[in-house]
N, C-alpha and C. Protein backbone atom coordinates (compact mmCIF):
# COMPACT_ATOMS: atom_id res chain seq x y z
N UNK A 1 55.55 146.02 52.88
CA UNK A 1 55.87 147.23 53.61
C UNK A 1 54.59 147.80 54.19
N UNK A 2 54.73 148.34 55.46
CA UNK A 2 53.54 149.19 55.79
C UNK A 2 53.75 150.21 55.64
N UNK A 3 52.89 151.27 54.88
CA UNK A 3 53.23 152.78 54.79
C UNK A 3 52.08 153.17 55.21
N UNK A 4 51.74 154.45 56.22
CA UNK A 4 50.79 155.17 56.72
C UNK A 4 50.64 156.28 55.73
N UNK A 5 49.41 156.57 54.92
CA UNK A 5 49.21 157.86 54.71
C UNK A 5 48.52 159.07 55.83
N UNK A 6 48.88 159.60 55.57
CA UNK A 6 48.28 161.18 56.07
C UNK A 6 47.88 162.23 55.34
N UNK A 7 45.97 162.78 55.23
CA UNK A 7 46.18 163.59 54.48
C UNK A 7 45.78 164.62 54.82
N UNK A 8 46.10 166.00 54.21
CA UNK A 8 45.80 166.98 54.45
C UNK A 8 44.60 167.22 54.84
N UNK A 9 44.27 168.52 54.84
CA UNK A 9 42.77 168.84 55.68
C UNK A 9 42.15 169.01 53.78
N UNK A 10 42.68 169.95 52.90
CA UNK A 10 42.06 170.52 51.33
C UNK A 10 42.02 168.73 51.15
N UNK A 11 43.17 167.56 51.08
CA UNK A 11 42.67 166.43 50.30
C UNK A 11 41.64 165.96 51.35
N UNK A 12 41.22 165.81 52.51
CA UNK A 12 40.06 165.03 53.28
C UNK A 12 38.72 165.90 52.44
N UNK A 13 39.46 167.05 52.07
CA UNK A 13 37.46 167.75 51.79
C UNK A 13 37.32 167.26 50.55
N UNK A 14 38.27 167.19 49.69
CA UNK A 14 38.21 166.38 48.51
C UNK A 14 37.46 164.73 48.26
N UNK A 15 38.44 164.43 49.55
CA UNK A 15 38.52 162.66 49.22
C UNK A 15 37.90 162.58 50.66
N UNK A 16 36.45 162.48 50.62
CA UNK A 16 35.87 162.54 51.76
C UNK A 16 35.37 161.10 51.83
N UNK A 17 35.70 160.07 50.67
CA UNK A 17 35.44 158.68 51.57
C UNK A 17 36.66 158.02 52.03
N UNK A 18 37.63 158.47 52.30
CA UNK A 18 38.71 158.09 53.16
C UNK A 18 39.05 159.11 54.60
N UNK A 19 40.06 157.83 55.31
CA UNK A 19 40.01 158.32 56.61
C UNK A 19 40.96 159.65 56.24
N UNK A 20 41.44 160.13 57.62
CA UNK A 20 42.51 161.15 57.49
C UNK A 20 43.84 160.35 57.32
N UNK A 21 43.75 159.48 58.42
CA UNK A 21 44.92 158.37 58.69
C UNK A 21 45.04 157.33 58.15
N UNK A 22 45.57 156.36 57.22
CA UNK A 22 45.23 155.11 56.72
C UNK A 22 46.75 154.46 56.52
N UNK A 23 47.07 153.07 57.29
CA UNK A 23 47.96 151.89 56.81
C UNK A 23 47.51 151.35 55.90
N UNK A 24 48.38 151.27 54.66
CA UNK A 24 48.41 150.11 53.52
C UNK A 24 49.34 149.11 53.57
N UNK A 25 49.06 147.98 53.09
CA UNK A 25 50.41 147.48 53.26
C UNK A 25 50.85 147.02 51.47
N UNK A 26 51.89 147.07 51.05
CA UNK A 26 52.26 146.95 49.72
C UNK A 26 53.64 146.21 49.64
N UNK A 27 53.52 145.58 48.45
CA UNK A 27 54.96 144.65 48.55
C UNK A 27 55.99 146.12 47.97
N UNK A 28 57.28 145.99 48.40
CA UNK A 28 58.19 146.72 48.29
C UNK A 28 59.21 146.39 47.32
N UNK A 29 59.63 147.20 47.01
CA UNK A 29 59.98 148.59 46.98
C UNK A 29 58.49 149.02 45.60
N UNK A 30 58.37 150.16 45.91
CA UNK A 30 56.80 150.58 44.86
C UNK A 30 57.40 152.24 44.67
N UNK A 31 57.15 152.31 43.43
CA UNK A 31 56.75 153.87 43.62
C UNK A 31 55.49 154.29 44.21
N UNK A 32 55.94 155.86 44.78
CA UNK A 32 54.67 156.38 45.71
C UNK A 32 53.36 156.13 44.56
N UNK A 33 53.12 156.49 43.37
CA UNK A 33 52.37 157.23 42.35
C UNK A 33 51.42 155.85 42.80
N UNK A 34 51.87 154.82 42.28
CA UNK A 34 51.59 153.94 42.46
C UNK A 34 50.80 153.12 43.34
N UNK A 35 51.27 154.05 44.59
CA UNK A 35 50.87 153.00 46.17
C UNK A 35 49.52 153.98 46.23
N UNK A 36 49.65 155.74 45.92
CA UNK A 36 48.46 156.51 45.94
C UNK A 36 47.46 155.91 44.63
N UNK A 37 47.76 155.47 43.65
CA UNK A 37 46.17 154.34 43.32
C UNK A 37 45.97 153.32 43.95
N UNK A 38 46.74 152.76 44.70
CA UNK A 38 46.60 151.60 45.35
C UNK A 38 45.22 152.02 46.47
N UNK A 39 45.57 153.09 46.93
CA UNK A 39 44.79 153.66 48.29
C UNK A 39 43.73 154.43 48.01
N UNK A 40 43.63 154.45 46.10
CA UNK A 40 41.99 154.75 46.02
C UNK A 40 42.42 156.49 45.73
N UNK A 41 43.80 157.09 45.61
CA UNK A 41 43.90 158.30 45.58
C UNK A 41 44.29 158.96 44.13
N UNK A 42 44.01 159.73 43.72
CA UNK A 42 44.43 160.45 41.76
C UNK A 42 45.49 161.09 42.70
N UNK A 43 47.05 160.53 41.85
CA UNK A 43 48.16 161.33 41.96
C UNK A 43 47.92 162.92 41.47
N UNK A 44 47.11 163.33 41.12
CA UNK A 44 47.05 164.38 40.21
C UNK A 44 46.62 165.95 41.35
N UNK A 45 45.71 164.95 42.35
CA UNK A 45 45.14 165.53 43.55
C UNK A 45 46.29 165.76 44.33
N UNK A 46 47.52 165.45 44.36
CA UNK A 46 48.25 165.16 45.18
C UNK A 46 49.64 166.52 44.94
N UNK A 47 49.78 167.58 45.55
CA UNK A 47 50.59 168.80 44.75
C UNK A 47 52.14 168.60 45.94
N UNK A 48 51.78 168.14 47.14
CA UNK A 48 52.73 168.06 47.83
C UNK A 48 53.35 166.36 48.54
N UNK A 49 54.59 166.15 48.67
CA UNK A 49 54.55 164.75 49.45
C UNK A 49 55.58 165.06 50.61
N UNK A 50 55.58 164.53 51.55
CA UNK A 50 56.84 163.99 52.80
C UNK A 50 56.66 162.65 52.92
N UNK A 51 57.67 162.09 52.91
CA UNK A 51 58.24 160.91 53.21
C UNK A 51 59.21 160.69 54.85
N UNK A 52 58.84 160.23 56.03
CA UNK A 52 59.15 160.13 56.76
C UNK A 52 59.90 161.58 57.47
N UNK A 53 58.93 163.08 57.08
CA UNK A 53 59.38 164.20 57.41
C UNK A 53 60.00 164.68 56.27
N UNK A 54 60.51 164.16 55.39
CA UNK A 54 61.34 165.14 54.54
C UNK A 54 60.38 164.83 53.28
N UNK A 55 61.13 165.91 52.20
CA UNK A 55 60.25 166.00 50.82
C UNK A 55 60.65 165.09 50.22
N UNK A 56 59.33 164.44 49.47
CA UNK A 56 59.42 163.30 48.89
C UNK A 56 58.90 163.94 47.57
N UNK A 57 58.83 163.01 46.34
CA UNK A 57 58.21 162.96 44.82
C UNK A 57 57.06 161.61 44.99
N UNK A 58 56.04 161.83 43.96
CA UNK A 58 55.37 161.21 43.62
C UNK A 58 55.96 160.10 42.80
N UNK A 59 57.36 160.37 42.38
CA UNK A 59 57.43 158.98 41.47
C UNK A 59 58.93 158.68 42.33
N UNK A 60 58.82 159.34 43.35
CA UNK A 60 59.78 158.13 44.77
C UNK A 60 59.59 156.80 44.73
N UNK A 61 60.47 156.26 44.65
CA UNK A 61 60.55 154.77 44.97
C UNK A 61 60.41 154.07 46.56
N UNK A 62 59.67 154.00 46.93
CA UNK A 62 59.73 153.65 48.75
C UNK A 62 60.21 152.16 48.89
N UNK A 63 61.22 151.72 49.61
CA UNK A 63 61.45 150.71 49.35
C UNK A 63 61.94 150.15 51.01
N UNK A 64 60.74 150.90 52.39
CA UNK A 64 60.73 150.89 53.85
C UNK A 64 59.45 150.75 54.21
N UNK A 65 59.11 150.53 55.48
CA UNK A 65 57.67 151.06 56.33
C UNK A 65 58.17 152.74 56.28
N UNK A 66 57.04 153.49 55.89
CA UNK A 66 57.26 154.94 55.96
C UNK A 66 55.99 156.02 56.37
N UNK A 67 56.00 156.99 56.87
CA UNK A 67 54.51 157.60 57.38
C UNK A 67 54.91 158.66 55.68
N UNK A 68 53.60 159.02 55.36
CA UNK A 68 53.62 159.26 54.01
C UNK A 68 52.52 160.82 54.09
N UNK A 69 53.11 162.23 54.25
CA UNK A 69 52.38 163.08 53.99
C UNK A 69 51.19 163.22 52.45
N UNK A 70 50.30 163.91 52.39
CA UNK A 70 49.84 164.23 51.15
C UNK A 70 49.17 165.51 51.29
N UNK A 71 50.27 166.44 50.60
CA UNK A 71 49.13 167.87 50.71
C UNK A 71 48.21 168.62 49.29
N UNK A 72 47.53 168.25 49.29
CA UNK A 72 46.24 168.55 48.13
C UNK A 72 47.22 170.13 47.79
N UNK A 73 46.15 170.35 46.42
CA UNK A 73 46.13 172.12 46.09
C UNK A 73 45.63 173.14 47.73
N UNK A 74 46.60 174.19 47.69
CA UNK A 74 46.19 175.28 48.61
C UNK A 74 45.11 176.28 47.96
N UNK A 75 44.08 176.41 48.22
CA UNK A 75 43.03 177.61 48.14
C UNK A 75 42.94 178.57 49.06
N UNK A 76 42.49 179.52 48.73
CA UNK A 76 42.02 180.87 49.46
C UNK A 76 41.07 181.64 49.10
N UNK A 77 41.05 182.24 49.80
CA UNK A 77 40.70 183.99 48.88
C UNK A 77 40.02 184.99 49.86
């Protein structure tokens, strides 16, 4: 399967040796949790997902080519 991640702007400042944009390719069907160590990422970093626009889980089973949101923790202040 090819799945595109996308990550947020909080995970790029985090995970600043990856791109913003990145294709993996993984045999299918995988859970997400899974495919995010695959790509070098701590599920733990990971507070939000979309799966081809809609809300996804970290322990989703992807079992397509899919574009794959990731939105880190929100900060402020």
């Amino acid at each position: 399967m090819r799945l595109t991640l996308y990550l947020s702007g909080g995970l790029r400042a985090v995970l600043t040796h990856l791109p913003e944009e990145m294709t993996i390719y993984v045999e299918g069907p995988a859970p997400l949790r899974e495919v995010l160590i695959q790509a070098g990422i701590n599920p733990a970093l990971v507070m939000l997902v979309t799966v081809d626009g809609e809300r996804g889980d970290k322990d989703q089973v992807i079992d397509h080519d899919a574009g794959i949101g990731l939105i880190g923790p929100v900060a402020g202040g």
